[in-house]
C-alpha atoms as a PDB file:
ATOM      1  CA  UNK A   1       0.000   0.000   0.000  1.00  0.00           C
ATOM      2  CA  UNK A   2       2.475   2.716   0.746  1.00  0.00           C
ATOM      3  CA  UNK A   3       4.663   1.944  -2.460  1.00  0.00           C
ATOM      4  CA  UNK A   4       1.500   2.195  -4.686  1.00  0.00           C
ATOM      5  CA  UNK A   5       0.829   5.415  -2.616  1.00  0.00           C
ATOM      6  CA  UNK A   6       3.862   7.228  -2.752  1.00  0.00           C
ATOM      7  CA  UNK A   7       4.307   6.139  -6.715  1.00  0.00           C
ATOM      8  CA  UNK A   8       0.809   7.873  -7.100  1.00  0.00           C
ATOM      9  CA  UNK A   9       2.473  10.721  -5.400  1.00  0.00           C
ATOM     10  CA  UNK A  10       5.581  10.611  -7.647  1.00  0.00           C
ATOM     11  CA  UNK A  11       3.333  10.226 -10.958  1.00  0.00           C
ATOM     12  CA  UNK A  12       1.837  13.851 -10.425  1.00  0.00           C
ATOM     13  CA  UNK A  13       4.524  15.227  -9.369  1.00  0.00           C
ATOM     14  CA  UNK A  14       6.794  14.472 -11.610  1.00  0.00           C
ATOM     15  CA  UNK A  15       5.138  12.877 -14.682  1.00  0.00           C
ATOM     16  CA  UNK A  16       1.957  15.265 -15.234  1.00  0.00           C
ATOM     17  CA  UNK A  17       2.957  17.568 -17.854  1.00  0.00           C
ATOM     18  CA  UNK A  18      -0.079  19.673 -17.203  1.00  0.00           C
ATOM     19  CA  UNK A  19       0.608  20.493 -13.328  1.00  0.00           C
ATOM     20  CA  UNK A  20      -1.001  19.282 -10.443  1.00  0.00           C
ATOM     21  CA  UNK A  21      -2.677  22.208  -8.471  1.00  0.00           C
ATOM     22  CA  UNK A  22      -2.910  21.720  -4.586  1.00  0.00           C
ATOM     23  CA  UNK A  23      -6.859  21.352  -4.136  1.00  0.00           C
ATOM     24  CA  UNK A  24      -6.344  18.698  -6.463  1.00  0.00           C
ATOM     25  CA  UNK A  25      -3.685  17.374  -4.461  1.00  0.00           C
ATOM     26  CA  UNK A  26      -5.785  17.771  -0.847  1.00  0.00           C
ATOM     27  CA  UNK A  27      -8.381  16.081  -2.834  1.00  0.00           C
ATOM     28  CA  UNK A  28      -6.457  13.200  -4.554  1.00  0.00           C
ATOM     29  CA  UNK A  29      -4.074  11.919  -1.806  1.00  0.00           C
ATOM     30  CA  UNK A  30      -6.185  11.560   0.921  1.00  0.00           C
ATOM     31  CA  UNK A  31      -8.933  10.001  -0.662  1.00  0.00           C
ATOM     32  CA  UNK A  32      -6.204   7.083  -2.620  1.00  0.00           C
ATOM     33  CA  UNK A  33      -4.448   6.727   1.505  1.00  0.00           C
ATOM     34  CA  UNK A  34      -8.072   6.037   2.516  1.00  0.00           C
ATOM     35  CA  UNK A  35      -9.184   3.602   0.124  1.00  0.00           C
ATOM     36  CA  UNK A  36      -5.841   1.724   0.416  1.00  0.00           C
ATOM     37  CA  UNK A  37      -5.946   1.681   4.199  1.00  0.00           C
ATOM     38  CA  UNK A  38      -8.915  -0.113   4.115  1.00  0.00           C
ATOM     39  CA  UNK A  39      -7.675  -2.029   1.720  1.00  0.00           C
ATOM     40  CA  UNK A  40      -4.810  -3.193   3.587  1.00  0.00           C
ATOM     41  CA  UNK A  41      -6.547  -3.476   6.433  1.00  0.00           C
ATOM     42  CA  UNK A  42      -9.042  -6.034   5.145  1.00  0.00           C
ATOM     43  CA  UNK A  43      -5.880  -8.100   3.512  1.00  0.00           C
ATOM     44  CA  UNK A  44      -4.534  -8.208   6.683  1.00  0.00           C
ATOM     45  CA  UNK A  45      -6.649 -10.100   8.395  1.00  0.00           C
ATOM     46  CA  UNK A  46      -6.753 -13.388   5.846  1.00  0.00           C
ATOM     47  CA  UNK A  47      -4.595 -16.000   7.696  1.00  0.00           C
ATOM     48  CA  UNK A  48      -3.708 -18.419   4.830  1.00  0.00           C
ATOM     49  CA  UNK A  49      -0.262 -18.676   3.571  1.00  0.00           C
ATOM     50  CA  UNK A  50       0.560 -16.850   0.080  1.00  0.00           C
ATOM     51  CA  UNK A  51      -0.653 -19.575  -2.730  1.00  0.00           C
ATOM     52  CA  UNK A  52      -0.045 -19.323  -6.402  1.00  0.00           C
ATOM     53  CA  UNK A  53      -2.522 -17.167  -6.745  1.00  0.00           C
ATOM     54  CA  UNK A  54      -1.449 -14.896  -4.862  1.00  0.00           C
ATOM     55  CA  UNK A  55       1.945 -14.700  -6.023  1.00  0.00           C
ATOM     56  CA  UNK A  56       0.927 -14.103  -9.553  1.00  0.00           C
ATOM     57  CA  UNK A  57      -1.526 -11.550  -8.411  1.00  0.00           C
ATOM     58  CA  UNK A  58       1.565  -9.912  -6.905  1.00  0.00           C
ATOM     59  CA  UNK A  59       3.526 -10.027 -10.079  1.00  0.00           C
ATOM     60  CA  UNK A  60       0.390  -8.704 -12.228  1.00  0.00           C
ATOM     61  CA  UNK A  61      -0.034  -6.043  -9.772  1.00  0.00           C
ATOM     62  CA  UNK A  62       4.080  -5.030  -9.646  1.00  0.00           C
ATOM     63  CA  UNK A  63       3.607  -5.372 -13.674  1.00  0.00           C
ATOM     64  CA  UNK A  64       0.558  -3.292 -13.722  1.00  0.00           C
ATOM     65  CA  UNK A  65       1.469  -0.431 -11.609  1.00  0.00           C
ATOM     66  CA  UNK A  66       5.084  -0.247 -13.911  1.00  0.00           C
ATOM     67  CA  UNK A  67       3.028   0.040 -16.752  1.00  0.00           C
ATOM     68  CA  UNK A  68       0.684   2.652 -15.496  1.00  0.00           C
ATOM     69  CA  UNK A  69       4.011   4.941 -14.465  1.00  0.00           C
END
């Protein structure tokens, strides 16, 4: 969660050619730490072990989120 979060942060920052202005910013940021909080917070509690599945969800969402910066 707090990789995909600060690579959000990173992509407007630095990739947005337009600009990113701060209400858009107080807006943005807050809202995706929220959402991934819960997020995280709800994966947390599953007690299995990792499984296939999950690895390859892993390396979908590390190839996803490389492809999206």
């Amino acid at each position: 969660m707090s990789v995909y979060y600060i690579r959000i942060l990173f992509t407007e920052f630095v990739f947005f050619r337009r600009g990113v202005g701060w209400g858009e910013v107080f807006t943005i940021a807050p809202w995706l730490y929220c959402v991934f909080l819960v997020l995280g917070i709800a994966g947390g509690t599953n007690r299995e072990a990792l499984g296939a599945a999950g690895g390859i969800g892993i390396v979908l969402f590390v190839l996803g989120s490389w492809m999206n910066t």
